[in-house]
PDB file of N, CA and C in Angstrom:
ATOM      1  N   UNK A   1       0.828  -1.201   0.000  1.00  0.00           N
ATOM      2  CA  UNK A   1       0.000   0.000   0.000  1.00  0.00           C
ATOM      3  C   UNK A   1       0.869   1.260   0.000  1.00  0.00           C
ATOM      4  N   UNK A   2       2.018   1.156   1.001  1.00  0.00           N
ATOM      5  CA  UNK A   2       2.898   2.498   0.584  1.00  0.00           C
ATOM      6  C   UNK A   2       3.658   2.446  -0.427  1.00  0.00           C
ATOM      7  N   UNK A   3       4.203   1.594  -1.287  1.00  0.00           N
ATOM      8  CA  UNK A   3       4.335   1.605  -2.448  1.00  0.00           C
ATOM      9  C   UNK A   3       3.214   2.546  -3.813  1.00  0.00           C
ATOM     10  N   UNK A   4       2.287   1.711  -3.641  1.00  0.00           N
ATOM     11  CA  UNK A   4       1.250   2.332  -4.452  1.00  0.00           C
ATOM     12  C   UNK A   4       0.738   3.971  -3.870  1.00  0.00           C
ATOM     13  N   UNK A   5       0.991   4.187  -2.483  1.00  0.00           N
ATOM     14  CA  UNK A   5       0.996   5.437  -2.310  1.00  0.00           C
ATOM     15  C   UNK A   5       1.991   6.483  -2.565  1.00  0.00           C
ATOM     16  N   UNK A   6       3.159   5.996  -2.495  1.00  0.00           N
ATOM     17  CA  UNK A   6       4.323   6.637  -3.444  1.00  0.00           C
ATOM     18  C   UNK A   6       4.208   7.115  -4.730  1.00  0.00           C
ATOM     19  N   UNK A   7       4.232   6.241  -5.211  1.00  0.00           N
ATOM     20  CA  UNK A   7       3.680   6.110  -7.067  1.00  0.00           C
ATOM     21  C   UNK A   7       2.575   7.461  -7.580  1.00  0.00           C
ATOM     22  N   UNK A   8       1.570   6.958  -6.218  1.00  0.00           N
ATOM     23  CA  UNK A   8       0.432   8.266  -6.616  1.00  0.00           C
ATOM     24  C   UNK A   8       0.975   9.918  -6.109  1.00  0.00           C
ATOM     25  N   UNK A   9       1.647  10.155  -5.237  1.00  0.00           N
ATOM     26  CA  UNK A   9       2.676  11.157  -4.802  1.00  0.00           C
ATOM     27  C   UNK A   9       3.385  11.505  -5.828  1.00  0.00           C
ATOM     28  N   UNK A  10       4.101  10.143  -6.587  1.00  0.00           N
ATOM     29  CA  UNK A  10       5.132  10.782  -7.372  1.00  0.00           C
ATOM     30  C   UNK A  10       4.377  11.132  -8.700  1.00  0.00           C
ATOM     31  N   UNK A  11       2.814  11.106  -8.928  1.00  0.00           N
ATOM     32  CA  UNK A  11       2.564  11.137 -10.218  1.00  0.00           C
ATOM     33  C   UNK A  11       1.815  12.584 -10.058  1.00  0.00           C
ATOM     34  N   UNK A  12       1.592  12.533  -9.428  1.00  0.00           N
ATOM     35  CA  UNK A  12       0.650  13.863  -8.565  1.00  0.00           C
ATOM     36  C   UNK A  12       2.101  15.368  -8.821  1.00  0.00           C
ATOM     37  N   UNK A  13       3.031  14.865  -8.625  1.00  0.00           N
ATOM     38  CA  UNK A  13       3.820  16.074  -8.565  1.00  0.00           C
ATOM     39  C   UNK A  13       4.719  16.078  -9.856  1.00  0.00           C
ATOM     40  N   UNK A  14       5.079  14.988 -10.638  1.00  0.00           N
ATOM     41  CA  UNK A  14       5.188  14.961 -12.116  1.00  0.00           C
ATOM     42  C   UNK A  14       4.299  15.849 -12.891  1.00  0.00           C
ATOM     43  N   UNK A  15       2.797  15.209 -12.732  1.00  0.00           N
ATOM     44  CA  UNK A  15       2.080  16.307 -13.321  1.00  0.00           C
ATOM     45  C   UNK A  15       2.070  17.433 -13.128  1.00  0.00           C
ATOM     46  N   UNK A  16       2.228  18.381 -11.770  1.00  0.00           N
ATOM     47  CA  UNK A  16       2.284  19.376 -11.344  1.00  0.00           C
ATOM     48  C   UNK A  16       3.411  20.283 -12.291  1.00  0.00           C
ATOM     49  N   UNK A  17       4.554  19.430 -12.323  1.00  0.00           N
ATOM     50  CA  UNK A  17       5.844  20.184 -12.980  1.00  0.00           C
ATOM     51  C   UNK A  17       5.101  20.253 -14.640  1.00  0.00           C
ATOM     52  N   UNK A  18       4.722  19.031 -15.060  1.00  0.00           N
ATOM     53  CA  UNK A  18       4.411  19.262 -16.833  1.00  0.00           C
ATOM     54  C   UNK A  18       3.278  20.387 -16.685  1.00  0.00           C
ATOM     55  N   UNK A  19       2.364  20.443 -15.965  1.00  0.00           N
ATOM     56  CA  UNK A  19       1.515  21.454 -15.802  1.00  0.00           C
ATOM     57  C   UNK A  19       2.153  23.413 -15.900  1.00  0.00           C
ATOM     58  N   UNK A  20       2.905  23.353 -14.862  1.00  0.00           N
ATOM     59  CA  UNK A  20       3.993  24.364 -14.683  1.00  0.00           C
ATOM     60  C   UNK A  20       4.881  24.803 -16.394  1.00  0.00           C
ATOM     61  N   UNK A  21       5.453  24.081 -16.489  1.00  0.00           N
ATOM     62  CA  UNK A  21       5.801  23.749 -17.935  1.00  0.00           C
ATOM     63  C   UNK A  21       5.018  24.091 -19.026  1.00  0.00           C
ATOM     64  N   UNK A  22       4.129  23.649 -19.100  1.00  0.00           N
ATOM     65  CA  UNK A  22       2.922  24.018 -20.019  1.00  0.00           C
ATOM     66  C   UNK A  22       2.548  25.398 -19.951  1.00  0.00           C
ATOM     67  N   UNK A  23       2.227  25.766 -18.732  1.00  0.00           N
ATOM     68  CA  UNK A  23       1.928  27.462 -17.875  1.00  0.00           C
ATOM     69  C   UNK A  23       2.857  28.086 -18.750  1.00  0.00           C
ATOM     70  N   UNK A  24       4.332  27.685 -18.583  1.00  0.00           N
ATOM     71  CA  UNK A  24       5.418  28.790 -19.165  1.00  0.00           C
ATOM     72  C   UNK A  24       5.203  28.831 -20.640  1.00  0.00           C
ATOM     73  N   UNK A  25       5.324  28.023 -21.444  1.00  0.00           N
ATOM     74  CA  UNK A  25       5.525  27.701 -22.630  1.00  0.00           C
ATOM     75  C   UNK A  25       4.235  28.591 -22.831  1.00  0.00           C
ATOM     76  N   UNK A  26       2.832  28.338 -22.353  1.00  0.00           N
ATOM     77  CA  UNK A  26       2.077  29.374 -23.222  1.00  0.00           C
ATOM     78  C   UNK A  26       1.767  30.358 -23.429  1.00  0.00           C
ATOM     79  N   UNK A  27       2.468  31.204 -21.970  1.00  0.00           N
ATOM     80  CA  UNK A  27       2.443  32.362 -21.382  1.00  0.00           C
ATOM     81  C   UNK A  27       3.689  32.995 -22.403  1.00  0.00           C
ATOM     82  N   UNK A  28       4.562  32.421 -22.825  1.00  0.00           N
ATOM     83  CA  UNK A  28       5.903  32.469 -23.805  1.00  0.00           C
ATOM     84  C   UNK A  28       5.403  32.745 -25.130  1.00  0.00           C
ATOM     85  N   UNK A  29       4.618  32.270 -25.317  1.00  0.00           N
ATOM     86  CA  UNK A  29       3.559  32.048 -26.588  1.00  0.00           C
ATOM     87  C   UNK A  29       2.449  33.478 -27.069  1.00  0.00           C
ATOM     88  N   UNK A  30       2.243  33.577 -26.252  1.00  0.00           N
ATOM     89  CA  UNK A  30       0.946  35.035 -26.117  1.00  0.00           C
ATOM     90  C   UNK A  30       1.688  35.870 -25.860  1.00  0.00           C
ATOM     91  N   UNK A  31       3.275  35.932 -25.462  1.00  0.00           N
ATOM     92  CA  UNK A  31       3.720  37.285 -25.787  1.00  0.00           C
ATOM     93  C   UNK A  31       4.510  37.424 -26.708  1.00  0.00           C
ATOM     94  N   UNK A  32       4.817  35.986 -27.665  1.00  0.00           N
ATOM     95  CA  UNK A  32       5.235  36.269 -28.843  1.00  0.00           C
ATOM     96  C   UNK A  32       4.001  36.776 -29.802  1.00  0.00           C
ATOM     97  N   UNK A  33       2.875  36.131 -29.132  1.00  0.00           N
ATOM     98  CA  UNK A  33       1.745  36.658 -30.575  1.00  0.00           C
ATOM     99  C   UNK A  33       1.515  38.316 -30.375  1.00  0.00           C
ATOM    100  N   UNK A  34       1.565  38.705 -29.341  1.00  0.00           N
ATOM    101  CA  UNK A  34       1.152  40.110 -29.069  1.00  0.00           C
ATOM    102  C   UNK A  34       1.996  40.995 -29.630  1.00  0.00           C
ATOM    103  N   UNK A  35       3.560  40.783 -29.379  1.00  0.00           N
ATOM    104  CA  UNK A  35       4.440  41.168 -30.018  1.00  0.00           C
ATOM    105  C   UNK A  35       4.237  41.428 -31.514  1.00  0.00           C
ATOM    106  N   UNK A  36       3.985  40.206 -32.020  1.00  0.00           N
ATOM    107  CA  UNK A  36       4.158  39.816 -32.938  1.00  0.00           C
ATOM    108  C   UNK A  36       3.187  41.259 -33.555  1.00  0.00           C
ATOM    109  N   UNK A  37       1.665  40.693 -33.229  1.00  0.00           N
ATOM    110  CA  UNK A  37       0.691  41.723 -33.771  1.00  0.00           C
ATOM    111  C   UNK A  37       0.546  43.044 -33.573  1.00  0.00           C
ATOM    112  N   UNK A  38       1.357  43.740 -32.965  1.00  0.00           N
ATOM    113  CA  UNK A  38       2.217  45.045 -32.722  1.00  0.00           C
ATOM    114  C   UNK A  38       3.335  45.077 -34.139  1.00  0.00           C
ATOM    115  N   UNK A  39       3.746  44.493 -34.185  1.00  0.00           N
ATOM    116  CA  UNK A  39       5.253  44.855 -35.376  1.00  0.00           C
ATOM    117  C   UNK A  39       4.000  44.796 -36.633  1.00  0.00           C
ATOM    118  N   UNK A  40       3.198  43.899 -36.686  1.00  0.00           N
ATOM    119  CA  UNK A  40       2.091  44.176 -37.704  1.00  0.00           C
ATOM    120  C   UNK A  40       1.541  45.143 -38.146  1.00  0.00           C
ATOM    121  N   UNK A  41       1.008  45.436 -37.076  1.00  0.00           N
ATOM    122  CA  UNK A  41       0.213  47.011 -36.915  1.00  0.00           C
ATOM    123  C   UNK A  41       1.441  47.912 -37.567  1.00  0.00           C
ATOM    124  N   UNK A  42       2.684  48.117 -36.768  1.00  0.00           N
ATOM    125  CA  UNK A  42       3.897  49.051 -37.460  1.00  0.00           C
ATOM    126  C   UNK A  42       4.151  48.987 -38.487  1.00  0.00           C
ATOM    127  N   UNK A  43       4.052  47.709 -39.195  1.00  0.00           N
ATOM    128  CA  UNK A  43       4.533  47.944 -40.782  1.00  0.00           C
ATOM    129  C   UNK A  43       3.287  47.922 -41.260  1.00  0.00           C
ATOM    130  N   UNK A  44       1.869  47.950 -41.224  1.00  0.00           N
ATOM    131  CA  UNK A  44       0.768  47.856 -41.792  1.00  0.00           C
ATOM    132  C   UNK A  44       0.978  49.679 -42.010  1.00  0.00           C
ATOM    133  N   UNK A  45       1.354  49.749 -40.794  1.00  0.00           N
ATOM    134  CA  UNK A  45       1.074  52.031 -40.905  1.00  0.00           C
ATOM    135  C   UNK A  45       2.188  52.377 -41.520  1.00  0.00           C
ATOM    136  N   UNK A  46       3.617  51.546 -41.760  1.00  0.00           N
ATOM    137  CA  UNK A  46       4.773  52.248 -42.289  1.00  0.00           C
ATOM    138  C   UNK A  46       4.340  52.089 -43.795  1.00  0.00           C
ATOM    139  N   UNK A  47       3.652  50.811 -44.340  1.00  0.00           N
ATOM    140  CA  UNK A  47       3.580  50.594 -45.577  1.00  0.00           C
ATOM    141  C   UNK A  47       2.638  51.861 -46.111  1.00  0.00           C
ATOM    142  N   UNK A  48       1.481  52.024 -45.173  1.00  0.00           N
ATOM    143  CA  UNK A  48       0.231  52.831 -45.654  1.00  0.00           C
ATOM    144  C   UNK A  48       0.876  54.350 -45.945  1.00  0.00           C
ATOM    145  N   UNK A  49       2.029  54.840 -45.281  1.00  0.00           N
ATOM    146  CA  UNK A  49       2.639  56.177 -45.245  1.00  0.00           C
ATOM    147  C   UNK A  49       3.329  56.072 -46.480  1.00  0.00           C
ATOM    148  N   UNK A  50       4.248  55.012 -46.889  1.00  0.00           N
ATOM    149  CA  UNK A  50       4.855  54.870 -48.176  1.00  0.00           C
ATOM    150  C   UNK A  50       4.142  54.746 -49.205  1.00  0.00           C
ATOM    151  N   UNK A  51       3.050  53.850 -49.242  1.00  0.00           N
ATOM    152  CA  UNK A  51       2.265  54.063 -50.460  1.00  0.00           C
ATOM    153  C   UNK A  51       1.332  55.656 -50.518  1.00  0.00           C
ATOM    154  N   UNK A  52       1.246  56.127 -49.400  1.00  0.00           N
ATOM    155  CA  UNK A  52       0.423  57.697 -49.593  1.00  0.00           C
ATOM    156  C   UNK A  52       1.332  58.372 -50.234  1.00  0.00           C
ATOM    157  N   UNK A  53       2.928  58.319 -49.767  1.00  0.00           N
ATOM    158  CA  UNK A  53       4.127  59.107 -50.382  1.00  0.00           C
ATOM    159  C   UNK A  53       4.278  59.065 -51.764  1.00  0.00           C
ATOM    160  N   UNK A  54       4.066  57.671 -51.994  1.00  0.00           N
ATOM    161  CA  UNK A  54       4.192  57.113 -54.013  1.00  0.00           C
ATOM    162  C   UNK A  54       2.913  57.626 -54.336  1.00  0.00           C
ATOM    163  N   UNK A  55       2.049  57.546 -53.775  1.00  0.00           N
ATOM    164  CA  UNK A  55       0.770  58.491 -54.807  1.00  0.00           C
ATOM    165  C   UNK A  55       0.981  59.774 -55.136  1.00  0.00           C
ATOM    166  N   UNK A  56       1.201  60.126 -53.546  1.00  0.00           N
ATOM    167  CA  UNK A  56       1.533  62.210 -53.988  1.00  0.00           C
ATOM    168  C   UNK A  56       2.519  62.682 -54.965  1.00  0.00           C
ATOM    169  N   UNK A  57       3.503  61.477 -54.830  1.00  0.00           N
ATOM    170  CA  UNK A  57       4.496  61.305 -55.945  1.00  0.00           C
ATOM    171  C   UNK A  57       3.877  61.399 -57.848  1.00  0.00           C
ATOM    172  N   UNK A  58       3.467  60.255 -57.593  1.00  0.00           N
ATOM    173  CA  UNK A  58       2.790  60.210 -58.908  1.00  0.00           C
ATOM    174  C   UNK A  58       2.230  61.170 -59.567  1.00  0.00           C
ATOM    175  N   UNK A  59       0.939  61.558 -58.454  1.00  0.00           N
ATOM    176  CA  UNK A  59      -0.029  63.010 -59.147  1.00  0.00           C
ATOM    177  C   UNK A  59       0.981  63.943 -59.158  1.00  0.00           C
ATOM    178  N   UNK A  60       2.119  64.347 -58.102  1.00  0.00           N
ATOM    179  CA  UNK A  60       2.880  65.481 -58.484  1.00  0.00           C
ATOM    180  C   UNK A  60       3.800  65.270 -59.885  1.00  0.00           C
ATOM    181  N   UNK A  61       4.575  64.427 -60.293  1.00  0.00           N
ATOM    182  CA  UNK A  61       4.722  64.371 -61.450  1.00  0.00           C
ATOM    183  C   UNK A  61       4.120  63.454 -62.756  1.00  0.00           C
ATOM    184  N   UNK A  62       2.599  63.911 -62.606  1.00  0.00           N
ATOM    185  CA  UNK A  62       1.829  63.300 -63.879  1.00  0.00           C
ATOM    186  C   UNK A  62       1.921  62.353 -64.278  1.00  0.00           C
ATOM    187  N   UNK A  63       2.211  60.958 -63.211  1.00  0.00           N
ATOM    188  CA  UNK A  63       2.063  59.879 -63.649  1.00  0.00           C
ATOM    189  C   UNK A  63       0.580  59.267 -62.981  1.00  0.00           C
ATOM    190  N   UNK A  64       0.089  60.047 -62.468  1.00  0.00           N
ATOM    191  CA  UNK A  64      -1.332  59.245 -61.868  1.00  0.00           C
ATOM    192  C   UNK A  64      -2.244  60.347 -62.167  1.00  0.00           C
ATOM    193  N   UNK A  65      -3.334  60.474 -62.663  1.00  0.00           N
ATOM    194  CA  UNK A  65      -4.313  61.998 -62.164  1.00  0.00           C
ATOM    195  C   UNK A  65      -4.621  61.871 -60.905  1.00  0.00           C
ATOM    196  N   UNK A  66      -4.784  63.242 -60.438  1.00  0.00           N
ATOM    197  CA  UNK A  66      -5.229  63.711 -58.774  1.00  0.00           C
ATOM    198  C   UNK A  66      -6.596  62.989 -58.969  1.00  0.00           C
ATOM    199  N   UNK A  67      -7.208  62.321 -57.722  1.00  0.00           N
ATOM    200  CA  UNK A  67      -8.441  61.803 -57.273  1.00  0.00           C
ATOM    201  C   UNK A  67      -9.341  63.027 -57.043  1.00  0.00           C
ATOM    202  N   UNK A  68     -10.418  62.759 -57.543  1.00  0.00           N
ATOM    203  CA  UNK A  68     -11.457  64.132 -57.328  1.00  0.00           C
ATOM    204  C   UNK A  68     -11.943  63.415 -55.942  1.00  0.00           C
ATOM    205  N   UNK A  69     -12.715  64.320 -55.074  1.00  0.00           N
ATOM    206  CA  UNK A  69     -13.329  63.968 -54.034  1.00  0.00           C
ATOM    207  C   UNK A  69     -12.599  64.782 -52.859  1.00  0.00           C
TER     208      UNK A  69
END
């Protein structure tokens, strides 16, 4: 019986650590995605500023007509 109560002790706190483990790894995880979708956002607005720049470009030297509106 203390055998088999060992066993359940030692499985009880095995899991505890893969549990722990798991905790880190996903918590590791959601701040790579957050990150991640931040640098997104930055080049989504750096691209949108460069392509506004190549338009004004264009209409200023007559390669696009100016947009009415």
């Amino acid at each position: 019986m203390k055998s088999e109560y060992r066993q359940a002790v030692e499985l009880v706190i095995a899991q505890e650590a893969k549990l722990a483990e798991a905790r880190e790894i996903h918590e590791e995880a959601v701040a790579r995605v957050t990150q991640t979708a931040e640098w997104i956002s930055l080049n989504e607005a750096s691209l949108n500023a460069c392509e506004d720049r190549l338009a004004k470009l264009e209409v200023k030297l007559g390669l696009k007509p100016q947009a009415s509106g």
